[in-house]
PDB file of N, CA and C in Angstrom:
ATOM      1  N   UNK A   1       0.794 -13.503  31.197  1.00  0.00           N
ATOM      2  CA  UNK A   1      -0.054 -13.429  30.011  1.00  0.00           C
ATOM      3  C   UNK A   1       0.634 -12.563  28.949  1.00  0.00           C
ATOM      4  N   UNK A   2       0.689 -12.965  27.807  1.00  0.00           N
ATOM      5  CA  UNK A   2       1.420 -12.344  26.962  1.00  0.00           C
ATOM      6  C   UNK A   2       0.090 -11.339  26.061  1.00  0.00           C
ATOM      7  N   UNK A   3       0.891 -10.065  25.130  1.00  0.00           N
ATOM      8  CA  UNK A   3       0.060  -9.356  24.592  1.00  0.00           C
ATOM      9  C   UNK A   3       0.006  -9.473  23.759  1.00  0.00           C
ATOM     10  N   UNK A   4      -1.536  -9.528  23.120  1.00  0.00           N
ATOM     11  CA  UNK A   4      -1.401  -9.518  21.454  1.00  0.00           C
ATOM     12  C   UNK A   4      -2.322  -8.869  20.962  1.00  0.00           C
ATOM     13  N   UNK A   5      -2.130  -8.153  19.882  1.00  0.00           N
ATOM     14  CA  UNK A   5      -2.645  -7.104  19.150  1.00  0.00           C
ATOM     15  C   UNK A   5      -4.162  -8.242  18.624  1.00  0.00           C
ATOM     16  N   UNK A   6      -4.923  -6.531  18.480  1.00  0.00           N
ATOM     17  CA  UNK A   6      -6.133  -7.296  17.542  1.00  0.00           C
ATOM     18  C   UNK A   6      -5.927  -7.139  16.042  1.00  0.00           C
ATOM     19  N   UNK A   7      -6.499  -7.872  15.008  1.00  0.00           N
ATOM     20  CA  UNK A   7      -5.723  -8.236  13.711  1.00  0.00           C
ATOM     21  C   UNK A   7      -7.685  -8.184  13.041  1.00  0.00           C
ATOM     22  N   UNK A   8      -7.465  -7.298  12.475  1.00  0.00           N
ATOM     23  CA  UNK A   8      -8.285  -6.906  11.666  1.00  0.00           C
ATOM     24  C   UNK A   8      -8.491  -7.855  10.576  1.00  0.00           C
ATOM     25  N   UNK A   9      -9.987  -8.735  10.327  1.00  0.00           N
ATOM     26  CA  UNK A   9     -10.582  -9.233   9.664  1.00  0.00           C
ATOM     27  C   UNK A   9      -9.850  -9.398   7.848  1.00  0.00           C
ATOM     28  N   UNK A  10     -10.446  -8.305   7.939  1.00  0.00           N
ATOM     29  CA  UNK A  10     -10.208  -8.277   6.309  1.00  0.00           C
ATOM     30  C   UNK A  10      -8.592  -8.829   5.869  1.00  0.00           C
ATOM     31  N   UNK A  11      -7.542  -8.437   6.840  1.00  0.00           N
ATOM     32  CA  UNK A  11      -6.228  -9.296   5.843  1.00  0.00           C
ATOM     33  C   UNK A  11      -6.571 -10.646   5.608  1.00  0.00           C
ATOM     34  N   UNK A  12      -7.066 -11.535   6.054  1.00  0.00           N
ATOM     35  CA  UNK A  12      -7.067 -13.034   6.023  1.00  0.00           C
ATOM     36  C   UNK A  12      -7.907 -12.783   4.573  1.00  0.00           C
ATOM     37  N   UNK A  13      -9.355 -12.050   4.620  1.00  0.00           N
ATOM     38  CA  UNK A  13      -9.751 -11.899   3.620  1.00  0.00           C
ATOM     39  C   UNK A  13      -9.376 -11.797   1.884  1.00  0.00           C
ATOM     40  N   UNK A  14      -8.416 -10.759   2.338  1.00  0.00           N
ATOM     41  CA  UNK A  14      -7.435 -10.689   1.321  1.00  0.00           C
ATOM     42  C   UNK A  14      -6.261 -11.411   1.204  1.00  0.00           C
ATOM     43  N   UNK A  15      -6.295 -11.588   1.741  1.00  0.00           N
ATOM     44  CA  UNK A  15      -4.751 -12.762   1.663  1.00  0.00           C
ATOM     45  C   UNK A  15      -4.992 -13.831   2.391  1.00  0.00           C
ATOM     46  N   UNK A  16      -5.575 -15.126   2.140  1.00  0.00           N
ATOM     47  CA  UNK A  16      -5.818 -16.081   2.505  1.00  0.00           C
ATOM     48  C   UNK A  16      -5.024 -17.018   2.835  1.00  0.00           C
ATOM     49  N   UNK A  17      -3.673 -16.873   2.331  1.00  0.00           N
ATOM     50  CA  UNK A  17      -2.287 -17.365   2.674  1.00  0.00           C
ATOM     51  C   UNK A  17      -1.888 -16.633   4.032  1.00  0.00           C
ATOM     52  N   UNK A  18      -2.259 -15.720   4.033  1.00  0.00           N
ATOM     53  CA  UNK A  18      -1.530 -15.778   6.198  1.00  0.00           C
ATOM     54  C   UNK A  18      -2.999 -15.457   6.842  1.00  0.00           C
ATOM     55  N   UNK A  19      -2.348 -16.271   8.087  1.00  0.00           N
ATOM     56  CA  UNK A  19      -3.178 -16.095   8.875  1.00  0.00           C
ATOM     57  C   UNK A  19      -3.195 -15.931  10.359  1.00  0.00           C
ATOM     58  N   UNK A  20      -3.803 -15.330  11.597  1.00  0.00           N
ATOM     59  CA  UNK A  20      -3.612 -14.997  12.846  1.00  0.00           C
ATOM     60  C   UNK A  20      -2.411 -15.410  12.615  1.00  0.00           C
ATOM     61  N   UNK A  21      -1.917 -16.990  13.164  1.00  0.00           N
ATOM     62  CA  UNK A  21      -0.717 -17.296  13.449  1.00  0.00           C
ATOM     63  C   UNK A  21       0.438 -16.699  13.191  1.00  0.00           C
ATOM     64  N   UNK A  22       0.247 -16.526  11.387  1.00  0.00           N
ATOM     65  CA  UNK A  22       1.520 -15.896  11.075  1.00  0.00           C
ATOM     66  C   UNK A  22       1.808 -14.646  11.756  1.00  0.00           C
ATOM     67  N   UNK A  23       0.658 -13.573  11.619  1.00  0.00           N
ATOM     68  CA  UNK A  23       0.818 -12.397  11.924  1.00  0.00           C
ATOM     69  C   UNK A  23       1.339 -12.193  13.344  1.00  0.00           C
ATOM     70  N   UNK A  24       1.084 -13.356  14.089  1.00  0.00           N
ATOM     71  CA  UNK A  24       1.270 -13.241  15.762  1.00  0.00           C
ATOM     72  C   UNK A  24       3.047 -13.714  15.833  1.00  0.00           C
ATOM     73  N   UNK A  25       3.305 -14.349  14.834  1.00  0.00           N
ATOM     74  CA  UNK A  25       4.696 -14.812  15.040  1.00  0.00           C
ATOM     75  C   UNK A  25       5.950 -13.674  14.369  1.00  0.00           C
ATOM     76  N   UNK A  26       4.745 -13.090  12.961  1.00  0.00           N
ATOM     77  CA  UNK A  26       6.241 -11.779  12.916  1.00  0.00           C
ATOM     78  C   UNK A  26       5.652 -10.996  14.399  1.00  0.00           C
ATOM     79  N   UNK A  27       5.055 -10.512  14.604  1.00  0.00           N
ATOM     80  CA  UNK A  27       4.903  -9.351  15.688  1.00  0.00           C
ATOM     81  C   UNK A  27       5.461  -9.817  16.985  1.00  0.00           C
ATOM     82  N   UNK A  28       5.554 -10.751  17.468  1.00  0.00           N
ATOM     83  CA  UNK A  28       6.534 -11.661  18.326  1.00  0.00           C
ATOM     84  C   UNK A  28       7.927 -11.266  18.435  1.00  0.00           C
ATOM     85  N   UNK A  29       7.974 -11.408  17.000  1.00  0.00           N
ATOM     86  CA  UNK A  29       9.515 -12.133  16.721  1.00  0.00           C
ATOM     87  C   UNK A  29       9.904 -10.531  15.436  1.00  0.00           C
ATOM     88  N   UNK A  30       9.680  -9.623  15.574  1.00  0.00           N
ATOM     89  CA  UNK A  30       9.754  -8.458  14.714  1.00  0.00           C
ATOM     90  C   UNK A  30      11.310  -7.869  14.267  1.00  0.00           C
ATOM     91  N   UNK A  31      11.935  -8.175  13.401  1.00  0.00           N
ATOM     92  CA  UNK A  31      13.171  -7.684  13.001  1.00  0.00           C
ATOM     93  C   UNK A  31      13.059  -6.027  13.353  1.00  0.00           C
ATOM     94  N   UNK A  32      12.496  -5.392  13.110  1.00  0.00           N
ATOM     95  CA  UNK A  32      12.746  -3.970  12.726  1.00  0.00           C
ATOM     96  C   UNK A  32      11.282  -3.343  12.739  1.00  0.00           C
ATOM     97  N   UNK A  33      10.733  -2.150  13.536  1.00  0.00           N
ATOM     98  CA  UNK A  33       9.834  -1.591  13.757  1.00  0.00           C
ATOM     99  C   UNK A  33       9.907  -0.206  13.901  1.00  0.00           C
ATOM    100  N   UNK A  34       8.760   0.689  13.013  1.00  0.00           N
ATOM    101  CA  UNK A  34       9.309   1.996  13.125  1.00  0.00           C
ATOM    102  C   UNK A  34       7.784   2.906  12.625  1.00  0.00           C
ATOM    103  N   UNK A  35       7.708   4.328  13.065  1.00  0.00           N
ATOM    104  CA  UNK A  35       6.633   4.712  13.266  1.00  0.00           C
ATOM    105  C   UNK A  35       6.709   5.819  11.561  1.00  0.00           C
ATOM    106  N   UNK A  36       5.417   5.599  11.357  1.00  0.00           N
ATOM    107  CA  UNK A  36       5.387   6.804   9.726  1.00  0.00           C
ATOM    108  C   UNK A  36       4.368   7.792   9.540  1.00  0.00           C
ATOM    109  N   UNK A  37       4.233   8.602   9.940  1.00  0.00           N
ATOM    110  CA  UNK A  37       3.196   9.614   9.858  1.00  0.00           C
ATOM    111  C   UNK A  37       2.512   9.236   8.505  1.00  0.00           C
ATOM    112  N   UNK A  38       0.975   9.191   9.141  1.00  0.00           N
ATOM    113  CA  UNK A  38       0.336   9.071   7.196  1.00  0.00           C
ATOM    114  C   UNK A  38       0.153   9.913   7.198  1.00  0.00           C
ATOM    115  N   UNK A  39      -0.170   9.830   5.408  1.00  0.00           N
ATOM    116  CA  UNK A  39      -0.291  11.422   4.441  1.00  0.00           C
ATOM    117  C   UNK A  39      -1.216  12.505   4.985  1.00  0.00           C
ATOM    118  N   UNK A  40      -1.834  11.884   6.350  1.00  0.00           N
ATOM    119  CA  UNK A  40      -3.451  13.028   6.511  1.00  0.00           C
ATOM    120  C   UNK A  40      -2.528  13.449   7.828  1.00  0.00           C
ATOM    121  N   UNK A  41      -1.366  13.181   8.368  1.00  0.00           N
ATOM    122  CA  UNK A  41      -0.411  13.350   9.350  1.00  0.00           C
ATOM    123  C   UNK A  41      -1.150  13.836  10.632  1.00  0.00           C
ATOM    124  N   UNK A  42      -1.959  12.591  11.302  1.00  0.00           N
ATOM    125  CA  UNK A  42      -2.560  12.758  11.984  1.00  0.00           C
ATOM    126  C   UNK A  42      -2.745  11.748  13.211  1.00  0.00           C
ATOM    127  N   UNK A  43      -2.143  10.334  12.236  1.00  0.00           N
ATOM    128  CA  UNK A  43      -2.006   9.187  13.004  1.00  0.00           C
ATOM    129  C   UNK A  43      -0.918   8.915  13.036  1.00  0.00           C
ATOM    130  N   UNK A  44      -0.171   7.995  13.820  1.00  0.00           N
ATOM    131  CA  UNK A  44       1.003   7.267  13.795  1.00  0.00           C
ATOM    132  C   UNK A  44       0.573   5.747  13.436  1.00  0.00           C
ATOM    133  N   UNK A  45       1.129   5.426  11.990  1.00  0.00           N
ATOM    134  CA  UNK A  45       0.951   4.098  11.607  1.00  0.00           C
ATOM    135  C   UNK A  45       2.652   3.345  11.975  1.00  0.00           C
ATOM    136  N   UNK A  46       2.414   2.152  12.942  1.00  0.00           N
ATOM    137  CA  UNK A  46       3.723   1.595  12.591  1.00  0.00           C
ATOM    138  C   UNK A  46       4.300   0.642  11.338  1.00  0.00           C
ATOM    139  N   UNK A  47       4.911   0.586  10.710  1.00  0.00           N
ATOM    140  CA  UNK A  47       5.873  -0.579   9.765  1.00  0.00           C
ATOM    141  C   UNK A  47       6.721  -1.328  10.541  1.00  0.00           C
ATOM    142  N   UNK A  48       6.175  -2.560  10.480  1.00  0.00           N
ATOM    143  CA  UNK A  48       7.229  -3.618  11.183  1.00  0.00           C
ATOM    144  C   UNK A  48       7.408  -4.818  10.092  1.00  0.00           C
ATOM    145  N   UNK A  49       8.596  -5.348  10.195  1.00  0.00           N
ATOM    146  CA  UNK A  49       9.154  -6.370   9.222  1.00  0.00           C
ATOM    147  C   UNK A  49       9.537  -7.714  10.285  1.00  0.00           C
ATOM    148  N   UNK A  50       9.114  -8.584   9.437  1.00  0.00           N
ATOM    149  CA  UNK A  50       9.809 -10.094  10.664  1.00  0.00           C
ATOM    150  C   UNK A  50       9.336 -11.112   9.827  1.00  0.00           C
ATOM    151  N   UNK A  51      10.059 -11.908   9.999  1.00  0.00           N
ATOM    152  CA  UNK A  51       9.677 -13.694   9.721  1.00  0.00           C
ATOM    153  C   UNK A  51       8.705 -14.115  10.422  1.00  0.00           C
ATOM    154  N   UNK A  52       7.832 -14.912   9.918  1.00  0.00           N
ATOM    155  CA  UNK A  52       6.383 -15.653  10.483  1.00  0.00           C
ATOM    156  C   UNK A  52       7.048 -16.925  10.225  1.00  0.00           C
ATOM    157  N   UNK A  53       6.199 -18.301  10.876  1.00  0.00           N
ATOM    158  CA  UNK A  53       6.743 -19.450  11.626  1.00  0.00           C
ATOM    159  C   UNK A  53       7.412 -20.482  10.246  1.00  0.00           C
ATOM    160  N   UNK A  54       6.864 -19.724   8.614  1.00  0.00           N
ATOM    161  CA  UNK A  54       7.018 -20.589   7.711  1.00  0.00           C
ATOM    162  C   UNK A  54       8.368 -19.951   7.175  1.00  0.00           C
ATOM    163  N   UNK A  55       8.843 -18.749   8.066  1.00  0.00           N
ATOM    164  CA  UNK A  55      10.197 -18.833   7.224  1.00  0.00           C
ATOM    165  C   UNK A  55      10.200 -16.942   6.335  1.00  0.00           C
ATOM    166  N   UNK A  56       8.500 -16.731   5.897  1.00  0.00           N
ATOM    167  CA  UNK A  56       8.507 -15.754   5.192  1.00  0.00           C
ATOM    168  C   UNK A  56       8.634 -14.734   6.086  1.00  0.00           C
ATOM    169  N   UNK A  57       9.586 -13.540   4.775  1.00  0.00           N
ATOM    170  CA  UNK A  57       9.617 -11.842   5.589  1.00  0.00           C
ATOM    171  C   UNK A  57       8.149 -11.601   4.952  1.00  0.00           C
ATOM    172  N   UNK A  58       7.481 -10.798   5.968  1.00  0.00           N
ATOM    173  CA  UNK A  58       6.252 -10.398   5.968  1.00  0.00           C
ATOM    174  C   UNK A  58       6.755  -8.585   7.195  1.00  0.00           C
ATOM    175  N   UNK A  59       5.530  -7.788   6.193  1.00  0.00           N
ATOM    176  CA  UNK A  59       5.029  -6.674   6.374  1.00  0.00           C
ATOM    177  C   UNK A  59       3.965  -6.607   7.135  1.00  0.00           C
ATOM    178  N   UNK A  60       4.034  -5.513   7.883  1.00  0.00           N
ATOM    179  CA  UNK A  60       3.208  -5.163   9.206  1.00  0.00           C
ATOM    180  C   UNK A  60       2.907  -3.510   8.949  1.00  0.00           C
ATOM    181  N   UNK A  61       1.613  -3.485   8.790  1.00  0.00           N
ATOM    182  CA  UNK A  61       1.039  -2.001   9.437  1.00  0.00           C
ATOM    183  C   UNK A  61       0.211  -1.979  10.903  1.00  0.00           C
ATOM    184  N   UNK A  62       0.439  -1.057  11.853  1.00  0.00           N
ATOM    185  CA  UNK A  62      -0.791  -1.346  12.885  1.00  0.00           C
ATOM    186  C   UNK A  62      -0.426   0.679  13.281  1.00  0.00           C
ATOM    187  N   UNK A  63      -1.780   0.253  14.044  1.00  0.00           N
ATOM    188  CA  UNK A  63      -2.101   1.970  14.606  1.00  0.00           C
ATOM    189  C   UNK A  63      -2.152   1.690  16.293  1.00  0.00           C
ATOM    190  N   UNK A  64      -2.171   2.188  17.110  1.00  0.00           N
ATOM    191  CA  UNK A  64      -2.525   2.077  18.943  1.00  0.00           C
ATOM    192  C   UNK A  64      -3.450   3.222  18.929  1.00  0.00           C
ATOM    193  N   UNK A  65      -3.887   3.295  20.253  1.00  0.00           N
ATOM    194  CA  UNK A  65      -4.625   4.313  19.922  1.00  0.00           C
ATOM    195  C   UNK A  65      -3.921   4.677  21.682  1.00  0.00           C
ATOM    196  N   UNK A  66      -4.720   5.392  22.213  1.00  0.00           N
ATOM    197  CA  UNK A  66      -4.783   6.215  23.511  1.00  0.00           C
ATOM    198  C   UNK A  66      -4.036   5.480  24.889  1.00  0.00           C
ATOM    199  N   UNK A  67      -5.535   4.438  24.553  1.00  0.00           N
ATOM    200  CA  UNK A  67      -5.220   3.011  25.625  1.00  0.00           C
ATOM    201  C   UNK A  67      -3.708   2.123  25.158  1.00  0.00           C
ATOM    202  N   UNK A  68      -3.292   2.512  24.376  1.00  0.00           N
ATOM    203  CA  UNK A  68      -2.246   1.394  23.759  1.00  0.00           C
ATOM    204  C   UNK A  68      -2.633  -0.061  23.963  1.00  0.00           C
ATOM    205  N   UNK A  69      -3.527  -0.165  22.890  1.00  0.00           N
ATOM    206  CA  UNK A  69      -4.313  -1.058  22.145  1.00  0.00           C
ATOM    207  C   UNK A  69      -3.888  -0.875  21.175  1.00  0.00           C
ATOM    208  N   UNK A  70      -3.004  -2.179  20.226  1.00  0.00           N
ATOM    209  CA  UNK A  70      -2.934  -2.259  18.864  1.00  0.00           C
ATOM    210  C   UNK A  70      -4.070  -3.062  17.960  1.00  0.00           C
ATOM    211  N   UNK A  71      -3.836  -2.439  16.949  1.00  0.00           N
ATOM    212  CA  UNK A  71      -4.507  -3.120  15.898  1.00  0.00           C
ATOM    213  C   UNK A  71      -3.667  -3.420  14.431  1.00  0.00           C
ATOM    214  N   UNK A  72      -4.032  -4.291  14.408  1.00  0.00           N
ATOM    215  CA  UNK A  72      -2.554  -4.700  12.878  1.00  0.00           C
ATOM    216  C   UNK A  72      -3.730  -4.866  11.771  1.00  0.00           C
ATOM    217  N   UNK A  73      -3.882  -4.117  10.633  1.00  0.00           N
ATOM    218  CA  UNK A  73      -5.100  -3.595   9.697  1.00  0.00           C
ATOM    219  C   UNK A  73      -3.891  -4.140   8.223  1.00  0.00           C
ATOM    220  N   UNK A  74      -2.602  -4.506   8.513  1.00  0.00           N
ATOM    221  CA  UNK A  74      -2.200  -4.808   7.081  1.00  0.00           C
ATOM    222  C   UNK A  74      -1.161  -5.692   7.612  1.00  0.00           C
ATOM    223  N   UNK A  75      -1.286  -6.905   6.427  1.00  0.00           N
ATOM    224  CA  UNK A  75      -0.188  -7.614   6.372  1.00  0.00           C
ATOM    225  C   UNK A  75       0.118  -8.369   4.944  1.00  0.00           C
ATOM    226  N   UNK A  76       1.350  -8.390   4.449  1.00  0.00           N
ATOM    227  CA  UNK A  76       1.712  -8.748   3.034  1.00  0.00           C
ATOM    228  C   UNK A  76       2.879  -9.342   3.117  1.00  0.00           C
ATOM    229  N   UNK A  77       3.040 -10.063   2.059  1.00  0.00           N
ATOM    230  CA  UNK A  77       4.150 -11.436   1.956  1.00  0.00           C
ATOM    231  C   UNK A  77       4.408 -11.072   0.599  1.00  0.00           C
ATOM    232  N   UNK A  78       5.495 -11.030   0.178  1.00  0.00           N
ATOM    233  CA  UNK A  78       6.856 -10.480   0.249  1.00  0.00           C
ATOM    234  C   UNK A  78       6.597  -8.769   1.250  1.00  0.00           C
ATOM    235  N   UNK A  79       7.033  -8.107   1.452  1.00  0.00           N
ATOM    236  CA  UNK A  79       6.954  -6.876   1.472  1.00  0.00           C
ATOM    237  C   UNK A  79       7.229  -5.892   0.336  1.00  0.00           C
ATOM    238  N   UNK A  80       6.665  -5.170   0.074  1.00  0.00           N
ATOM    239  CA  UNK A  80       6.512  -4.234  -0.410  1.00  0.00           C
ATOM    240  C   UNK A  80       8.089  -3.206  -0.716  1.00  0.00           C
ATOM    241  N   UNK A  81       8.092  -3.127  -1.761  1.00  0.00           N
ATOM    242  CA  UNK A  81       9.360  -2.508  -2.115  1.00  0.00           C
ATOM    243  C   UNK A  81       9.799  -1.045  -1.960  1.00  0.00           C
ATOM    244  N   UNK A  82       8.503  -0.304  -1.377  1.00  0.00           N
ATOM    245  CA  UNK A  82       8.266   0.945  -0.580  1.00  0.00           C
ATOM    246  C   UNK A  82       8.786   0.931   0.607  1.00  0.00           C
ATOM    247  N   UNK A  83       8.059  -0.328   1.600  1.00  0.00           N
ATOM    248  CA  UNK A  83       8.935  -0.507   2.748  1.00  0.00           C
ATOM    249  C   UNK A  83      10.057  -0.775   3.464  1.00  0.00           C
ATOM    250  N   UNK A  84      10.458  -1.507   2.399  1.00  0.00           N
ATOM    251  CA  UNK A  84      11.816  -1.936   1.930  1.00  0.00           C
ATOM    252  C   UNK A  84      12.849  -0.983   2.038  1.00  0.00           C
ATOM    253  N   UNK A  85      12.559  -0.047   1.358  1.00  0.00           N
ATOM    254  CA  UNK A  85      13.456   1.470   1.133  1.00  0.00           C
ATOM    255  C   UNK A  85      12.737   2.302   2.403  1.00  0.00           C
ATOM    256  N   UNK A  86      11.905   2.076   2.990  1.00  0.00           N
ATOM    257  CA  UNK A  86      11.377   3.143   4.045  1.00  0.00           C
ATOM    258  C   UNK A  86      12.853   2.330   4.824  1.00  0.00           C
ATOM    259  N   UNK A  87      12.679   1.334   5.277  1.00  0.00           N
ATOM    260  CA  UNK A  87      13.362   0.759   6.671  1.00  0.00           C
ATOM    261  C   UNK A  87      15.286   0.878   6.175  1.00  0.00           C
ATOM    262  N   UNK A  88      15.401   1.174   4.714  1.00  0.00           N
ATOM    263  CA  UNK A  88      16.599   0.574   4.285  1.00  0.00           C
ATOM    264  C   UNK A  88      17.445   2.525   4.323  1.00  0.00           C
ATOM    265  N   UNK A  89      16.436   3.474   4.202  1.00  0.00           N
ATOM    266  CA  UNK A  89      17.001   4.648   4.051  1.00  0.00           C
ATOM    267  C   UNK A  89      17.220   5.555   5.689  1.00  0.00           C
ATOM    268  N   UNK A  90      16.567   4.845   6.309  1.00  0.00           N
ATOM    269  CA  UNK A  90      16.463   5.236   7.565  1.00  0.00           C
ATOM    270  C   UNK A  90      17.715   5.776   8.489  1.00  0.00           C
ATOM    271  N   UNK A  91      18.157   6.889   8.884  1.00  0.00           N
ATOM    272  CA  UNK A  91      19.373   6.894   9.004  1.00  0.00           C
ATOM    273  C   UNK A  91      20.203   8.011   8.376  1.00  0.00           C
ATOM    274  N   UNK A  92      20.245   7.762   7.013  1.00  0.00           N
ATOM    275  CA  UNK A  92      20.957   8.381   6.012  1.00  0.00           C
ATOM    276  C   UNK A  92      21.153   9.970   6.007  1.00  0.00           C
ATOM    277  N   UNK A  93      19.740  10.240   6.091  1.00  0.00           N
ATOM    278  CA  UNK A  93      20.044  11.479   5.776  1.00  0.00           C
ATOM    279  C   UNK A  93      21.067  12.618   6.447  1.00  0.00           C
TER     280      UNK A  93
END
């Protein structure tokens, strides 16, 4: 049995152009994944980047919690030019 995250309602909402599928095929198939403390530095949100089945790079936020249970609460097509430079500076310093 394979694992798959739960995918929070509201992206489809907002973005009516992806849907489960896509989100299940970048998280599958994930180029690059990496953890970012948010600003209240309290959670660990991950950023993951990957192609979904139509070809597009698509953006990934998700949180786990205790049980390591994910939840994927964001997803966007193109990605974001923040994340872009999060995943692209990584390293450098």
């Amino acid at each position: 049995m394979e694992f798959q995250p739960m995918i929070h309602p509201r992206i489809h909402r907002t973005h009516p152009d992806i849907d489960q599928q896509d989100i299940l095929e970048v998280w599958r198939n994930a180029l690059v994944s990496a953890p970012v403390i948010n600003s209240q530095g309290s959670r660990k949100v991950w950023l993951t980047l990957g192609f979904d089945g139509q070809g597009r790079l698509m953006e990934l936020a998700s949180v786990n919690d205790d049980a390591r249970l994910w939840m994927v609460f964001h997803a966007m097509t193109p990605p974001s030019r923040k994340t872009l430079r999060e995943f692209l500076t990584r390293g450098r310093d």
